[in-house]
C-alpha atoms as a PDB file:
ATOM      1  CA  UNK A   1      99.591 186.240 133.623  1.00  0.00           C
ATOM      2  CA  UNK A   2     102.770 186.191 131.868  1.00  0.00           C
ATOM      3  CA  UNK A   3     103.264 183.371 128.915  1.00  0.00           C
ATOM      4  CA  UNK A   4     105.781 181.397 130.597  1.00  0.00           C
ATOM      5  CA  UNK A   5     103.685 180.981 133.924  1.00  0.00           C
ATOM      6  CA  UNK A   6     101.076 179.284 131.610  1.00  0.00           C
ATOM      7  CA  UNK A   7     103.261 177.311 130.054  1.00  0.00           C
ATOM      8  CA  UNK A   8     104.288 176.452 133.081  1.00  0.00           C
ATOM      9  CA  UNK A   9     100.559 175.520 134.543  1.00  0.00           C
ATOM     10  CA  UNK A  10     100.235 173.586 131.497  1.00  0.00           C
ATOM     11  CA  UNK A  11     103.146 171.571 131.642  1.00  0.00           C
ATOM     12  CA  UNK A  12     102.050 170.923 134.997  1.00  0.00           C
ATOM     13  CA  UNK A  13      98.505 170.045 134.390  1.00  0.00           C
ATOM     14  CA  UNK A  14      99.487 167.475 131.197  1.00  0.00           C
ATOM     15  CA  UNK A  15     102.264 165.857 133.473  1.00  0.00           C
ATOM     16  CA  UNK A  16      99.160 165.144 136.373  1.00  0.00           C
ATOM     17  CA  UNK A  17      97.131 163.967 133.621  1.00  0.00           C
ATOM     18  CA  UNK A  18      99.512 161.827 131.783  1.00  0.00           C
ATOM     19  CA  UNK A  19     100.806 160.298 135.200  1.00  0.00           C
ATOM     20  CA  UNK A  20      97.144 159.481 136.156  1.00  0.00           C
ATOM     21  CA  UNK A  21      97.049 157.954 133.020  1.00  0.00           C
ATOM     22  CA  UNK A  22      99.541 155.593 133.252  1.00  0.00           C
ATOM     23  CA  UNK A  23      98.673 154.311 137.098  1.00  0.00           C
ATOM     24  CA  UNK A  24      95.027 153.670 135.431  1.00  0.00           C
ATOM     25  CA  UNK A  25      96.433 152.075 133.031  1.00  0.00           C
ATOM     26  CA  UNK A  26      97.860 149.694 135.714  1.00  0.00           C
ATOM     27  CA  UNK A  27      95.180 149.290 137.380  1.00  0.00           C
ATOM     28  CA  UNK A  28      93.303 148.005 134.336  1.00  0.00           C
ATOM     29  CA  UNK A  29      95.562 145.331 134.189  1.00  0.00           C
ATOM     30  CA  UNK A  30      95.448 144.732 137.773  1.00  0.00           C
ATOM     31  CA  UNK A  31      92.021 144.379 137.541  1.00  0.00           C
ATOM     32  CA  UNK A  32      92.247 141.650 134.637  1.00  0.00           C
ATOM     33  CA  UNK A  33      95.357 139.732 136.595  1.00  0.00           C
ATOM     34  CA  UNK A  34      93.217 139.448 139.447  1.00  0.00           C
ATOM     35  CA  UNK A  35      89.716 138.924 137.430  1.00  0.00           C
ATOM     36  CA  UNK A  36      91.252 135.835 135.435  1.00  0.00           C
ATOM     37  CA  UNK A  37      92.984 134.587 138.577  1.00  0.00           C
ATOM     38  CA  UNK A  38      89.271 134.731 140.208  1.00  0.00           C
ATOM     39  CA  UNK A  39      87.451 132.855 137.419  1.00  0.00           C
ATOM     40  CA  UNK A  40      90.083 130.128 137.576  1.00  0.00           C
ATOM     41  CA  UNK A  41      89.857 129.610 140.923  1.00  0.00           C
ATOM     42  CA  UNK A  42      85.913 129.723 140.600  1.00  0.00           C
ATOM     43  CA  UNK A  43      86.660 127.122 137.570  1.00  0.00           C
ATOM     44  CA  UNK A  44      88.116 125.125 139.946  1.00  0.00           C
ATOM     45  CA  UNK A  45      85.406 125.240 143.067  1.00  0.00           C
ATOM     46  CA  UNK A  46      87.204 127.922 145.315  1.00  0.00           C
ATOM     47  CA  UNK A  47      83.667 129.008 147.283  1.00  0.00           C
ATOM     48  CA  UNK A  48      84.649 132.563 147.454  1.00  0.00           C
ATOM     49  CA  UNK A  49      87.733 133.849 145.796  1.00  0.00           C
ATOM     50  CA  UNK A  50      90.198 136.288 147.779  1.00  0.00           C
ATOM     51  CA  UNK A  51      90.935 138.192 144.229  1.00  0.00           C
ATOM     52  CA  UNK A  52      87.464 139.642 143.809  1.00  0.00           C
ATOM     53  CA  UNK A  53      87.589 141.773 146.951  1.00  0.00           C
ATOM     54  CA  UNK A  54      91.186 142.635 146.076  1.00  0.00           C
ATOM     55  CA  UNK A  55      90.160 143.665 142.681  1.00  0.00           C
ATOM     56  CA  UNK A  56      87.007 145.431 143.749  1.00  0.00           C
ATOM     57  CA  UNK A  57      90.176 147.818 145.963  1.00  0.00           C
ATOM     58  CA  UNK A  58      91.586 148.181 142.914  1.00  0.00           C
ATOM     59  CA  UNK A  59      88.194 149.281 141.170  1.00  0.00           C
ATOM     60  CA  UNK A  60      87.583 151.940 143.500  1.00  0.00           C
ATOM     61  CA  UNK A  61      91.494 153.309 143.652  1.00  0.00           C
ATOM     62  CA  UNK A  62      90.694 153.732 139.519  1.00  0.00           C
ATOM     63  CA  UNK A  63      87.317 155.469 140.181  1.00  0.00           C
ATOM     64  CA  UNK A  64      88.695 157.846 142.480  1.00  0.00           C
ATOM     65  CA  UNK A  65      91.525 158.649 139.782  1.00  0.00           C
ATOM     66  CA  UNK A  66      88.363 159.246 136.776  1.00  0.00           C
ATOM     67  CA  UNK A  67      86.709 161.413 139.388  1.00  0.00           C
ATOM     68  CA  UNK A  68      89.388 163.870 139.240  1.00  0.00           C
ATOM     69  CA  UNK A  69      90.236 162.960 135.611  1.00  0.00           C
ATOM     70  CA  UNK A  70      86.799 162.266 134.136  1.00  0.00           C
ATOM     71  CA  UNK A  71      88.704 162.579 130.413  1.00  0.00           C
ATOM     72  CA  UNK A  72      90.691 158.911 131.254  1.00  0.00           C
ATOM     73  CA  UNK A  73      87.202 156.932 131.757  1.00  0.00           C
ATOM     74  CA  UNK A  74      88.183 155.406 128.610  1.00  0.00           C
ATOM     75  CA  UNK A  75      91.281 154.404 128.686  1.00  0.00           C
ATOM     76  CA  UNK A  76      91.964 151.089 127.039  1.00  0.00           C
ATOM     77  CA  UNK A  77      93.371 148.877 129.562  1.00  0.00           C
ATOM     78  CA  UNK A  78      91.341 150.322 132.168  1.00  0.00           C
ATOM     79  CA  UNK A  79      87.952 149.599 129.940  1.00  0.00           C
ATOM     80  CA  UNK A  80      89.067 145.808 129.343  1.00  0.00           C
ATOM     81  CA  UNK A  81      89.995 145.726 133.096  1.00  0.00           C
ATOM     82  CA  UNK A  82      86.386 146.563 133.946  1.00  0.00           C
ATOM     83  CA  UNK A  83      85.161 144.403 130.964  1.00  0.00           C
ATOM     84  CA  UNK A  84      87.194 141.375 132.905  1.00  0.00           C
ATOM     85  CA  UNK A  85      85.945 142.381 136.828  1.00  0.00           C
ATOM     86  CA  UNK A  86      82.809 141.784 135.398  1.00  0.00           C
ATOM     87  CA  UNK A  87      82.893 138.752 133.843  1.00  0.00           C
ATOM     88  CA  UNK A  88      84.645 137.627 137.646  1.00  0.00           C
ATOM     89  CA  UNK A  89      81.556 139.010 138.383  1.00  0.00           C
ATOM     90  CA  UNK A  90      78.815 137.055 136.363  1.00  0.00           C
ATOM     91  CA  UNK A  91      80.790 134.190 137.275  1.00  0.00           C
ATOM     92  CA  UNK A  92      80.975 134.623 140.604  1.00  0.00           C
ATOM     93  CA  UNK A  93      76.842 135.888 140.351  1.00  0.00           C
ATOM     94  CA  UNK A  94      76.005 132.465 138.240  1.00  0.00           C
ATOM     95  CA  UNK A  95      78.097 129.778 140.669  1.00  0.00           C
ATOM     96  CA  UNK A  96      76.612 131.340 143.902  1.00  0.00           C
ATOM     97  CA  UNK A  97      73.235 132.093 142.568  1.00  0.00           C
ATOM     98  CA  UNK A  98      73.555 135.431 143.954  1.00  0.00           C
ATOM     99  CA  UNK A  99      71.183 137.889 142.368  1.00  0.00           C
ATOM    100  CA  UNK A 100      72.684 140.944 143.711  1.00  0.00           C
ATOM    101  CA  UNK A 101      75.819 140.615 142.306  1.00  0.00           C
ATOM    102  CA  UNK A 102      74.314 140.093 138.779  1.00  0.00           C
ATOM    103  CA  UNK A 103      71.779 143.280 139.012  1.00  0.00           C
ATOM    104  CA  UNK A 104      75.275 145.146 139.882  1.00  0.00           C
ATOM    105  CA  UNK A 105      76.820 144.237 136.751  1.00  0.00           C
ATOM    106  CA  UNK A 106      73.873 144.925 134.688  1.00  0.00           C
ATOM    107  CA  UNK A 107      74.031 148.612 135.893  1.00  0.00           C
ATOM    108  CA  UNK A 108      77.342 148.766 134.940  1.00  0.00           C
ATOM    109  CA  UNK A 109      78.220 150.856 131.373  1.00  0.00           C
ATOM    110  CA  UNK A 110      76.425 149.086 128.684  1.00  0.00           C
ATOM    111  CA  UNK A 111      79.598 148.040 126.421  1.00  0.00           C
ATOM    112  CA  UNK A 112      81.367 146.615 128.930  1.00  0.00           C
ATOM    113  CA  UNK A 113      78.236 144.534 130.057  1.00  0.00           C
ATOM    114  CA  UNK A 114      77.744 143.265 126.905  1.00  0.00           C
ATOM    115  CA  UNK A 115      81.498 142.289 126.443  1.00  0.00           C
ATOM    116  CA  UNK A 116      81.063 140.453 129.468  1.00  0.00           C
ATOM    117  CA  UNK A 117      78.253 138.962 129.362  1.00  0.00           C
ATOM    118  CA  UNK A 118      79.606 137.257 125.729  1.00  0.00           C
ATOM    119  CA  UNK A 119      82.848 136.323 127.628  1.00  0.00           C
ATOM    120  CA  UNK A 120      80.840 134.870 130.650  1.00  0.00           C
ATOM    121  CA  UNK A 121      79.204 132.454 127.866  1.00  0.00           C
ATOM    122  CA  UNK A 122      82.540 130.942 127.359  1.00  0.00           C
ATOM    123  CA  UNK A 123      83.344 130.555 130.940  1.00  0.00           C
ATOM    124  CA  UNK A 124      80.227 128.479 131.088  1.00  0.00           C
ATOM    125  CA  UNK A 125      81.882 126.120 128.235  1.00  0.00           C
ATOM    126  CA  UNK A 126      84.383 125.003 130.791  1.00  0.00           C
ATOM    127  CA  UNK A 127      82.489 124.643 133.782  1.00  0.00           C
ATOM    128  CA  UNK A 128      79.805 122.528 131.618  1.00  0.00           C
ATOM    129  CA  UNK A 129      83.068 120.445 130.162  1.00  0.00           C
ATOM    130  CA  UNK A 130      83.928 119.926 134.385  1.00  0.00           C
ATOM    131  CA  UNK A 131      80.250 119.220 135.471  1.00  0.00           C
ATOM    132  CA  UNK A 132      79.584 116.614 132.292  1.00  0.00           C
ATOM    133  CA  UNK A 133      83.057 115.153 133.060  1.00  0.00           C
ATOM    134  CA  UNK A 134      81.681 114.606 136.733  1.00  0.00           C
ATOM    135  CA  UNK A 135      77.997 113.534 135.068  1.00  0.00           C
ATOM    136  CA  UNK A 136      76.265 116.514 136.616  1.00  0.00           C
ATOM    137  CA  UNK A 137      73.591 116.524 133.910  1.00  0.00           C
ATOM    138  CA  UNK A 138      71.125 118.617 135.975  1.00  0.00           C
ATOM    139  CA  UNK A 139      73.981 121.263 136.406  1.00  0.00           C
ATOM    140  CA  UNK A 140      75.234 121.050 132.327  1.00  0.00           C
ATOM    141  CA  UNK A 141      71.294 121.470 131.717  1.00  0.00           C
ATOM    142  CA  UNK A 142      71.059 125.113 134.152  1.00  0.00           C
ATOM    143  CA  UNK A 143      74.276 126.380 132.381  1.00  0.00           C
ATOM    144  CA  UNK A 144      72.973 125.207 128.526  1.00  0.00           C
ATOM    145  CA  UNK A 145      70.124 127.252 130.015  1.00  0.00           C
ATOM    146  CA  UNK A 146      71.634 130.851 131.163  1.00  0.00           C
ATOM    147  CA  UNK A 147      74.267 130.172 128.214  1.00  0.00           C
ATOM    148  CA  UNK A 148      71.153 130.472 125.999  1.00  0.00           C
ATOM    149  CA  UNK A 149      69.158 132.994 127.488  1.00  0.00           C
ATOM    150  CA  UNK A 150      72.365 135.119 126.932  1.00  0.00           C
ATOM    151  CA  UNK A 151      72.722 134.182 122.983  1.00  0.00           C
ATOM    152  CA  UNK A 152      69.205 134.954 122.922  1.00  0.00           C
ATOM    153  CA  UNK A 153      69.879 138.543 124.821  1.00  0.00           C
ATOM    154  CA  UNK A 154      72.851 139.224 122.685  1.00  0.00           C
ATOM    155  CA  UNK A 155      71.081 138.632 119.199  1.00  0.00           C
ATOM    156  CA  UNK A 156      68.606 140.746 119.914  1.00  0.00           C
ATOM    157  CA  UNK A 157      70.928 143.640 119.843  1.00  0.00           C
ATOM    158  CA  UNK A 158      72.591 145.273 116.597  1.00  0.00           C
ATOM    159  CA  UNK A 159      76.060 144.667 117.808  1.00  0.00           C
ATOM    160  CA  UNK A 160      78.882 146.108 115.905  1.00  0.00           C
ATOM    161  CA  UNK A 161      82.554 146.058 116.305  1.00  0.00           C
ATOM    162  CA  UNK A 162      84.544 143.912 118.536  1.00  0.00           C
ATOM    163  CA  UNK A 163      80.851 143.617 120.061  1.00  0.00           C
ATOM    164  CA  UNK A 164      79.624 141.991 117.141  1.00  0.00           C
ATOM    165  CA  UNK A 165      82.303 139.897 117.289  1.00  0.00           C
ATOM    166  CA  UNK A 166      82.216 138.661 120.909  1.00  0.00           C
ATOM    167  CA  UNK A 167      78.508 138.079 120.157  1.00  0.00           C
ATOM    168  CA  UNK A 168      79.127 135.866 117.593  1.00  0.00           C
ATOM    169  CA  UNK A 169      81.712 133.953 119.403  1.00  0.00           C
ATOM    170  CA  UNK A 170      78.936 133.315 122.130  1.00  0.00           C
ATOM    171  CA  UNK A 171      76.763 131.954 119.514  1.00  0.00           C
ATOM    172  CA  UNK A 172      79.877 129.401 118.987  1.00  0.00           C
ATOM    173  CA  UNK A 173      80.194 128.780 122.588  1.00  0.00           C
ATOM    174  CA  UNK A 174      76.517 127.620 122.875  1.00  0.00           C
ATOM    175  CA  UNK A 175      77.030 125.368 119.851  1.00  0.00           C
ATOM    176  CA  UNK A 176      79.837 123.683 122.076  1.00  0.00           C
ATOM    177  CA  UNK A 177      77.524 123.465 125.028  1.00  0.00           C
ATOM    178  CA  UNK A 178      74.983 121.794 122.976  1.00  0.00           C
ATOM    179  CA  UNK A 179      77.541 119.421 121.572  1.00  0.00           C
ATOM    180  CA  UNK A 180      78.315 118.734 125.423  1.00  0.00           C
ATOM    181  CA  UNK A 181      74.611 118.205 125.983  1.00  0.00           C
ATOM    182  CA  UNK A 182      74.185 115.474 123.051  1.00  0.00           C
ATOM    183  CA  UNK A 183      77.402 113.737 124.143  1.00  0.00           C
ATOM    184  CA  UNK A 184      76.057 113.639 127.501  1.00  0.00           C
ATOM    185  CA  UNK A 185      72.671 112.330 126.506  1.00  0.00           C
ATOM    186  CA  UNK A 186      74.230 109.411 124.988  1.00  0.00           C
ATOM    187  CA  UNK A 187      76.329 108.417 127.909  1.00  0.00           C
ATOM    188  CA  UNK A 188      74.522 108.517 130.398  1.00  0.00           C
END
């Protein structure tokens, strides 16, 4: 095969890559548009948010793209899109008591779990600061509950990284929830 021919393939080959690239790249921040959108609507009792089947479309356009590019599986914005999908997720698994859901994300790639799962912690904050605003104590008392069982989870590991730092700011979260807990104790 002559050199320019090659060249030529090659050129060819990079361009493919580099454009698949760039439309995973968008996809990852589909994914978080759509993810954030879900866990405020969640935040703000929508039963079953519209943006979590949309972004689960957008999940399986960007899987399709790593099957035939298996080199762009980490790709930045495409690893915090997943990160955010399944924090949607956890939420979405934690307001609905749905099981399933939460065994799915647990089989999901281990860093992006655990990002999640310290995220999730701080999604809880809010919802408690909604429920104690409406005096749900029983409801502030089951999210103190999975908040901690999470810190617990987390600390157990030798996180490092942006890891170790998420971890830690779950620890903070679950200082805030307890905070919530004591000022609900004496108002009620």
């Amino acid at each position: 095969m002559k050199r320019t021919l090659v060249f030529a393939d090659l050129a060819k080959r990079y361009t493919a890559s580099k454009d698949a690239m760039y439309l995973l790249q968008r996809f990852g921040s589909e994914l978080i548009r759509l993810s954030k959108t879900a866990i405020f609507a969640m935040q703000r009792g929508a039963d079953s948010p519209n943006e979590i089947c949309s972004a689960e479309k957008i999940l399986k356009k960007g899987q399709k793209i790593i099957t035939r590019n298996p080199h762009l599986k980490d790709v930045g914005p495409w690893q915090a899109g997943l990160e955010e999908y399944a924090e949607a997720l956890l939420f979405f698994a934690f307001i609905h008591e749905d099981q399933t859901t939460f065994h799915l994300v647990m089989k999901m790639d281990p860093g992006i779990t655990i990002g999640a799962l310290s995220d999730f912690v701080g999604e809880l904050v809010r919802l408690a600061v909604r429920e104690a605003t409406y005096r749900h104590t029983e409801r502030v008392t089951k999210i103190i509950e999975t908040a901690n069982e999470i810190v617990v989870f987390l600390t157990s590991l030798d996180l490092t990284g942006s890891q170790r730092s998420k971890g830690d700011q779950s620890r903070q979260h679950l200082r805030r929830l307890e905070d919530i807990r004591y000022d609900l104790s004496r108002h009620v």
